[in-house]
Protein backbone atom coordinates (compact mmCIF):
# COMPACT_ATOMS: atom_id res chain seq x y z
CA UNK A 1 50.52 139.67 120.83
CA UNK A 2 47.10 138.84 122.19
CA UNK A 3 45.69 136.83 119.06
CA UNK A 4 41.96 136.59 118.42
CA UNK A 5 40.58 133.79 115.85
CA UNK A 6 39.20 134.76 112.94
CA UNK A 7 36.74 132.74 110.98
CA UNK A 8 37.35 131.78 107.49
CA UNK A 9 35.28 134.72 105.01
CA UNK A 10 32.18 132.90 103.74
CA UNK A 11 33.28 134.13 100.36
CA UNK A 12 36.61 132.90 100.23
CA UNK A 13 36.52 130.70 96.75
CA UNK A 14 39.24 128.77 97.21
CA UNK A 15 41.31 127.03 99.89
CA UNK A 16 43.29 129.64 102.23
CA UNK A 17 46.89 129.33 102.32
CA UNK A 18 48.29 129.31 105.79
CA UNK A 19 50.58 132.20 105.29
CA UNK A 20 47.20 134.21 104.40
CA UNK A 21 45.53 132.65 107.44
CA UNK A 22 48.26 134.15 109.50
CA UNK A 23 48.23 137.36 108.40
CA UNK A 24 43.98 137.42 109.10
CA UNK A 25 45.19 136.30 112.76
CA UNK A 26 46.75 139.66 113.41
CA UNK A 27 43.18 140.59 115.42
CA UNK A 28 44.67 142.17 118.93
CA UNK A 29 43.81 143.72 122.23
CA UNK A 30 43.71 147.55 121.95
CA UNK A 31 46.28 148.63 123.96
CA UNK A 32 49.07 150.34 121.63
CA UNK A 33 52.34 148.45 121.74
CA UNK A 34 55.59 148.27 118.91
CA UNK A 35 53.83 145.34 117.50
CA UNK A 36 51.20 146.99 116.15
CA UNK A 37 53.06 149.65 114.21
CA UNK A 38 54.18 149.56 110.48
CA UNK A 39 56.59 151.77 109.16
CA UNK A 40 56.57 153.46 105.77
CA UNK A 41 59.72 154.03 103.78
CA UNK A 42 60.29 155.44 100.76
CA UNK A 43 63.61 154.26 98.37
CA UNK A 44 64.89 156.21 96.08
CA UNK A 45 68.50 155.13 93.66
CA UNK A 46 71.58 155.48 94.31
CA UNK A 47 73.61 154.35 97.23
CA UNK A 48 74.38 155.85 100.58
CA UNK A 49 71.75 158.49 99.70
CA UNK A 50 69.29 159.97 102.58
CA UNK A 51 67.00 163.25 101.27
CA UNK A 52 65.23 164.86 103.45
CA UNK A 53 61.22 165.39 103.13
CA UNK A 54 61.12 169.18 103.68
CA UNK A 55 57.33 168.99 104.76
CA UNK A 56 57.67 165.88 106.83
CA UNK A 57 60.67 166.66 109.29
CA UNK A 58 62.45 163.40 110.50
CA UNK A 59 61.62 161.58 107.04
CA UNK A 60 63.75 161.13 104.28
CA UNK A 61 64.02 159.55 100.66
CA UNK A 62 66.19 156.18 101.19
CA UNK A 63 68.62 154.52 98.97
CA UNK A 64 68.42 150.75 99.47
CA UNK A 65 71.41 150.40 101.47
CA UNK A 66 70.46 152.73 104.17
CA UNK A 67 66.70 151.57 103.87
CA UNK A 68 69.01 148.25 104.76
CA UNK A 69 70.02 149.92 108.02
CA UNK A 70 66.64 151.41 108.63
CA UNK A 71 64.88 147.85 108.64
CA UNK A 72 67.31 146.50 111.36
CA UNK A 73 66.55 149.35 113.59
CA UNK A 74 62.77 148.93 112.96
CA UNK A 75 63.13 145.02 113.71
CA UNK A 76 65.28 146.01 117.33
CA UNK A 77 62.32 148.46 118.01
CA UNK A 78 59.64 145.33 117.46
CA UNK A 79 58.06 146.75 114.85
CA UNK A 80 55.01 144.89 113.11
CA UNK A 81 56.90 145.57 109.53
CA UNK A 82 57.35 148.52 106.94
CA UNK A 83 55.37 149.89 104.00
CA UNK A 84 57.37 150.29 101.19
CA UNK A 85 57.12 153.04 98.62
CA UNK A 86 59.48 153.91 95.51
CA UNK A 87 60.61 157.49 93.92
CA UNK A 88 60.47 157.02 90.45
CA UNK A 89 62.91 159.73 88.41
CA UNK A 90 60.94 161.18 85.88
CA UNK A 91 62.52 160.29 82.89
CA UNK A 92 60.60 156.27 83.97
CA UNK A 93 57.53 157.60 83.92
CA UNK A 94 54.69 157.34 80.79
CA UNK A 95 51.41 157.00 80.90
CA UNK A 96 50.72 153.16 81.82
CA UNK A 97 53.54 153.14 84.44
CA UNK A 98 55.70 150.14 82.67
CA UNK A 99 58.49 150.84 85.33
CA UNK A 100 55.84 149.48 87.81
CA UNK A 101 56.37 146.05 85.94
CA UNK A 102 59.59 146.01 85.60
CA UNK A 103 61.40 143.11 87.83
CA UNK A 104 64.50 144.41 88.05
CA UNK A 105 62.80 147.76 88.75
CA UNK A 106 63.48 149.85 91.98
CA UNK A 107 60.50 148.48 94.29
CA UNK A 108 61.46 144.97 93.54
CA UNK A 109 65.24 144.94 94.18
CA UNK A 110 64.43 147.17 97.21
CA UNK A 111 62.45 143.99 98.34
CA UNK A 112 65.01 141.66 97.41
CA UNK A 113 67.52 143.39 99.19
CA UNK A 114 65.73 143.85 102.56
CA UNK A 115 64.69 140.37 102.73
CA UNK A 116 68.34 139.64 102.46
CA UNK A 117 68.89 141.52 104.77
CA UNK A 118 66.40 141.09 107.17
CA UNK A 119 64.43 137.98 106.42
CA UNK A 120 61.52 137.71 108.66
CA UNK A 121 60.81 141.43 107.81
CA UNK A 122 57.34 141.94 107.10
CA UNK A 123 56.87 144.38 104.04
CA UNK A 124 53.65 145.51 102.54
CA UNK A 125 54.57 147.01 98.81
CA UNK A 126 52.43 149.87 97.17
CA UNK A 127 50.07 148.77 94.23
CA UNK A 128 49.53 151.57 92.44
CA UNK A 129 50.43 153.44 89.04
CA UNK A 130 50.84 157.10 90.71
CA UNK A 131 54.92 156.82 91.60
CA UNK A 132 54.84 155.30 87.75
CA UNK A 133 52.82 157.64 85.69
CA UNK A 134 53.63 160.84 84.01
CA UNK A 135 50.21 161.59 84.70
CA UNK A 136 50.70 161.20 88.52
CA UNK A 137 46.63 159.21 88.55
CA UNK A 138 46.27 155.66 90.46
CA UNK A 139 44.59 154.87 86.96
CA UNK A 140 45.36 155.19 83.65
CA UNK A 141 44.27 158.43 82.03
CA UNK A 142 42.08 158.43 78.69
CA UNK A 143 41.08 161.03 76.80
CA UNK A 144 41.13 162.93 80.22
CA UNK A 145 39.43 160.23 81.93
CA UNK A 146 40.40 157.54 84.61
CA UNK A 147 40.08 154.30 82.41
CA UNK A 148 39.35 151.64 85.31
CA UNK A 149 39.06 148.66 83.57
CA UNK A 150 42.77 149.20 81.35
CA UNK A 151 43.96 149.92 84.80
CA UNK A 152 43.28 146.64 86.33
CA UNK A 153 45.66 144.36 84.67
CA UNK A 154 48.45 146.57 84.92
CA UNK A 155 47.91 146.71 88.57
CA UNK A 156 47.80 142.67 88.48
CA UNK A 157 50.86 142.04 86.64
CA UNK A 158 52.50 145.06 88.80
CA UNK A 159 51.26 143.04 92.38
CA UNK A 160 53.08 139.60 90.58
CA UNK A 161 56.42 141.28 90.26
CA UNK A 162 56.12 142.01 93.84
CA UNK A 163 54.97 138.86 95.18
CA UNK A 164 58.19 137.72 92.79
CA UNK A 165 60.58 139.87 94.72
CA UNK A 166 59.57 138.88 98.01
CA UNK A 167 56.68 140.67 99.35
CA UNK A 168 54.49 139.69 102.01
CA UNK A 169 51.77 141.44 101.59
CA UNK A 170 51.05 143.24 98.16
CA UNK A 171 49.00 146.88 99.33
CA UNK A 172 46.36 148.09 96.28
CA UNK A 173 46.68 151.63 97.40
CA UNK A 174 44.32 152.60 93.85
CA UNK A 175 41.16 152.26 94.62
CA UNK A 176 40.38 150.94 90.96
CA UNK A 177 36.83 149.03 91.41
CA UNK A 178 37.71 145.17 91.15
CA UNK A 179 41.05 145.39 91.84
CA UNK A 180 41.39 142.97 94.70
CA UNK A 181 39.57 139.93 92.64
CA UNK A 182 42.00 140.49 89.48
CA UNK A 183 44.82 140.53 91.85
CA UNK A 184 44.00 138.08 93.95
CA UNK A 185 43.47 135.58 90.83
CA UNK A 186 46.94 136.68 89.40
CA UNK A 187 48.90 135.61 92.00
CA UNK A 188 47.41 132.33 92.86
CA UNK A 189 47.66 132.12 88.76
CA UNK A 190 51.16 132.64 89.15
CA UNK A 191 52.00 130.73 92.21
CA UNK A 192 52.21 132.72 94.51
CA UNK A 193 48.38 132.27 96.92
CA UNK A 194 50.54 132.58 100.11
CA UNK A 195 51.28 136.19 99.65
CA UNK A 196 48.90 138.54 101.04
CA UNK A 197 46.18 141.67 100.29
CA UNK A 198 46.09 144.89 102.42
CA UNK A 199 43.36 146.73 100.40
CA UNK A 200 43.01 150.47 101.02
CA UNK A 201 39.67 149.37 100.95
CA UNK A 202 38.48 152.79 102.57
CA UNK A 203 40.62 155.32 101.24
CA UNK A 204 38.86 158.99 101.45
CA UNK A 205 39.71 162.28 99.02
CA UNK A 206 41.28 163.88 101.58
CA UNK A 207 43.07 167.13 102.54
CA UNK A 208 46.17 165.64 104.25
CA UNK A 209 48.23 163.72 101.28
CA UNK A 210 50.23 166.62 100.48
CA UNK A 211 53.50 165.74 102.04
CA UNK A 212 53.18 162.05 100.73
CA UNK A 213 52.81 163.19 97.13
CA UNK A 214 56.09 165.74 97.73
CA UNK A 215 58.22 162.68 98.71
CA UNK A 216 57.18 160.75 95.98
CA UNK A 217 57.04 163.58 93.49
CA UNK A 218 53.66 161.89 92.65
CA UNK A 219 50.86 164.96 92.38
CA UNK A 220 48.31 164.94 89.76
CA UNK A 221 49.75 166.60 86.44
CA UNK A 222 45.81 167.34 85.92
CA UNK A 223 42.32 167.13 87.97
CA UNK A 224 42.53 165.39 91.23
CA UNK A 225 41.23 162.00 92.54
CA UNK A 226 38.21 162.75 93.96
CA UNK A 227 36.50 160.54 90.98
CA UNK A 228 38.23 157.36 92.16
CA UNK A 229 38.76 158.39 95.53
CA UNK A 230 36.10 158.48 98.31
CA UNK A 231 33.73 161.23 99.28
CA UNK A 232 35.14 162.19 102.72
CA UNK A 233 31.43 163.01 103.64
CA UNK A 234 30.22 159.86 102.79
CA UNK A 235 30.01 157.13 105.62
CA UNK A 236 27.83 154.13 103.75
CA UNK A 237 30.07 153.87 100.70
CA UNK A 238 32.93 152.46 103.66
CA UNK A 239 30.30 149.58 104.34
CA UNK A 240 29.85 148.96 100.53
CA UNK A 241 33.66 149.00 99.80
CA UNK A 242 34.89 146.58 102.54
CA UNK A 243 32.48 143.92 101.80
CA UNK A 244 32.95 143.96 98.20
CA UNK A 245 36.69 143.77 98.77
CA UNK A 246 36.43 141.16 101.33
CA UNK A 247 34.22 139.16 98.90
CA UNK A 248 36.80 139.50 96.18
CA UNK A 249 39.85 138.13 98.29
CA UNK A 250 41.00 140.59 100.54
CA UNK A 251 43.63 139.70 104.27
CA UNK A 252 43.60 143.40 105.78
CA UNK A 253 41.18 146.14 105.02
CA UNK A 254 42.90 149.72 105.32
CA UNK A 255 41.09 153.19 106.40
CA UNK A 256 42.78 156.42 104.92
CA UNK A 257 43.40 159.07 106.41
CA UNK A 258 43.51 158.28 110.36
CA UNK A 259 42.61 160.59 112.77
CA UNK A 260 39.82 162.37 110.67
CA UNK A 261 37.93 158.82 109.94
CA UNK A 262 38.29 157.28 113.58
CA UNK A 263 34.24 157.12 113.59
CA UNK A 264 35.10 155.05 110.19
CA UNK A 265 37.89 152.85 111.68
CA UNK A 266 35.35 152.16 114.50
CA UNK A 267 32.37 151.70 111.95
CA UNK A 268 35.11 148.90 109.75
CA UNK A 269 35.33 146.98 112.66
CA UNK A 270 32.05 146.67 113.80
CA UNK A 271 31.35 145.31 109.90
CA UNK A 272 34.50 143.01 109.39
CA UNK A 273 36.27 139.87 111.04
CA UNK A 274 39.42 141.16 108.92
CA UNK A 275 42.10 142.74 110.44
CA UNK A 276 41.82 146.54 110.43
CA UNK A 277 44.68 149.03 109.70
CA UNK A 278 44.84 152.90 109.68
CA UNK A 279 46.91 155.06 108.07
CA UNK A 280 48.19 157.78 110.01
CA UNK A 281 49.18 159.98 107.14
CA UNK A 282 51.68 162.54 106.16
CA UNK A 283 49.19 165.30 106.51
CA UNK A 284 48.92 164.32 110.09
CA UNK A 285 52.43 163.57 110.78
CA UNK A 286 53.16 167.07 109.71
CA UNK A 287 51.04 168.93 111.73
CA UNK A 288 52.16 167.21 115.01
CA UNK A 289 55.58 168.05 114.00
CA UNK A 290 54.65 171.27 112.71
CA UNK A 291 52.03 172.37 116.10
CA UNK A 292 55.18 170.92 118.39
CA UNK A 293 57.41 173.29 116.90
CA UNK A 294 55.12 176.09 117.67
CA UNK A 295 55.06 175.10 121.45
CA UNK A 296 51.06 174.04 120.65
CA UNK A 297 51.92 170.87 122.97
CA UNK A 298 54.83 168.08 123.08
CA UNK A 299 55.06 165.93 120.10
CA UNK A 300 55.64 162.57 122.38
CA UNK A 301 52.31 163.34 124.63
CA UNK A 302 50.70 164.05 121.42
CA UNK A 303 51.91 161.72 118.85
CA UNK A 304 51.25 158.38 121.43
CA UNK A 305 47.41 159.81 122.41
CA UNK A 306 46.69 160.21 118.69
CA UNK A 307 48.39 156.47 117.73
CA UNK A 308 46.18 155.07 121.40
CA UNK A 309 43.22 156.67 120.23
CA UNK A 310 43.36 155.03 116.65
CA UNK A 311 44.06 151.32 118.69
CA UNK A 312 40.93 152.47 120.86
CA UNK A 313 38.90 152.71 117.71
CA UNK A 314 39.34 149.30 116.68
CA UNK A 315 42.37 149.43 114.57
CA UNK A 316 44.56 146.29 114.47
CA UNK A 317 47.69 148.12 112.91
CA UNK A 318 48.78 151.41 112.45
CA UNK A 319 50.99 152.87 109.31
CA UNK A 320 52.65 155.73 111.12
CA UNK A 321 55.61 157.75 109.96
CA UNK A 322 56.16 158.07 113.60
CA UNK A 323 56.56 154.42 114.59
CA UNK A 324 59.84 154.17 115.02
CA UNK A 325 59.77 157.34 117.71
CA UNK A 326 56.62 155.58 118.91
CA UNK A 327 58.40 152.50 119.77
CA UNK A 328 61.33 154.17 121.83
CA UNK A 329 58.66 156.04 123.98
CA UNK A 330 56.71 152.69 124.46
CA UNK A 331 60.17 150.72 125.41
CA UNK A 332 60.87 153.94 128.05
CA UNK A 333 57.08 153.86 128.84
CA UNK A 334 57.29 150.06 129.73
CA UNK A 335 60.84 150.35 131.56
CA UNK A 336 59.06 153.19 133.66
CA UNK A 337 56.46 150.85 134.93
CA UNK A 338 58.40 148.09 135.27
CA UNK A 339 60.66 150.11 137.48
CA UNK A 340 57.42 151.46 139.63
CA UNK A 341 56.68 147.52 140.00
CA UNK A 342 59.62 146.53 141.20
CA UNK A 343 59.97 149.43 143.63
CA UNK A 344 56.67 148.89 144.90
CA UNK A 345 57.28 145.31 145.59
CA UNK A 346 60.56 145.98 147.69
């Protein structure tokens, strides 16, 4: 990986550890490589369990022990790491999410167990109350409300249990204002200031969650998220958001949804010396399977011009459902030329 330096944030407030250091290295070239691709799964109990995402095709609900075998094939392919995301049964669900904080709940043994497994794995762990909450909000609800400040230390305590289990990075996927500063002091608090923040720090109300929300049986129960969520018209609040989460502590800065919000990905960059991800999200993952299907155009051709464009726009790392197939097309890509090298050089 080409590595560029990047200075220390003139708002960090206390000494950086050098694990967090690292992670604000991962600055790159922009060609589009394994490296730079992260790969959600989602766990779900039980053991040698694998359910199939009917609006996602290729995806599936985990159990731990195949999630096991998933993270081996993701480290052959050179993946950059995995998002992690549990499916909470319904009967652990209320309205604060306590499951979220529970250490021996499903997220945290998943963790556990892969590092185990796989120990220089790289996972990033959902912060967030909607897999948690019979209310299926980021927040907790309130007389019909989002209450954002009674949502904050439950996120906190939530990101600790993590950081307890094993995770690298800790991902605030909520967009709860202040989130990043209470979380941030909660884990140096507790002893853990190497782990990192990937903030969903730009995280639009958009059309293209819907398959996301099926495999986590996470939806709304009422109203949507537009009130904590971000206007998907509105370009200045990204500018607002990034600086006030890089101010309060923030390693990576995430833009959600990917395609849609390039012109976003490119304005992040131009405003940030963090790292930059995008999410390519289930919405888009499911309409390059779905338009490939129809004959539209090839999924391969398609799916590595949308990830290149994304790397073009200034994004560091990519969440893609499609990284693992994106990695086997790179490793045939790069054989290919290798092979027109060599052949040339005869």
């Amino acid at each position: 990986m080409s590595l560029l330096p990047i200075p220390a944030s003139r708002h960090e407030s206390s000494p950086l550890h050098h694990e967090r250091a690292s992670f604000r290295a991962r600055r790159s070239s922009g060609r589009l490589a394994p490296q730079y691709l992260i790969w959600p799964l989602f766990v779900q109990d039980g053991v040698d369990q694998m359910t199939p995402i009917a609006s996602m095709p290729g995806c599936a609900r985990v159990s731990i022990d195949r999630a096991i075998e998933q993270v081996a094939e993701a480290t052959c392919a050179g993946l950059a790491g995995i998002a992690l995301f549990p499916v909470v049964p319904d009967h652990l669900k209320d309205p604060r999410g306590r499951e979220s904080r529970n250490q021996d709940g499903l997220m945290p043994r998943a963790i556990r167990a892969l590092k185990a497994a796989v120990p220089d794995l790289l996972i990033l762990s959902d912060v967030a109350l909607d897999p948690y909450s019979s209310d299926g909000h980021d927040g907790v609800v309130i007389n019909g409300k989002i209450d954002n400040d009674t949502t904050l230390p439950l996120l906190a305590e939530m990101a600790v249990v993590q950081a307890q289990a094993g995770a690298d990075l800790v991902a605030p996927s909520d967009m709860m204002d202040g989130r990043i500063g209470v979380i941030r002091r909660a884990l140096d608090g507790a002893g853990y200031p190497h782990v990192g923040i990937c903030s969903y720090a730009v995280k639009y109300a958009a059309a293209f969650y819907g398959p996301f929300r099926e495999a986590l049986e996470s939806a709304p129960r009422i109203g949507d998220k537009r009130t904590y969520q971000m206007d998907p018209g509105n370009h200045r609040e990204a500018l607002r958001e990034i600086r006030l989460d890089e101010a309060e502590g923030a390693d990576w800065l995430m833009v959600k949804p990917g395609l849609p919000y390039l012109d976003i990905v490119r304005l992040v960059r131009a405003h940030s010396a963090l790292p930059v991800a995008v999410y390519h999200v289930s919405g888009e993952y499911a309409m390059l399977k779905a338009a490939a299907v129809a004959g539209a155009f090839r999924y391969e051709e398609a799916l590595l011009e949308s990830l290149a464009s994304m790397r073009r726009a200034g994004a560091d790392l990519i969440v893609t459902y499609s990284a693992l197939d994106a990695a086997r097309l790179l490793c045939v890509e790069e054989s290919r030329r290798k092979r027109e090298v060599e052949a040339r050089l005869r």
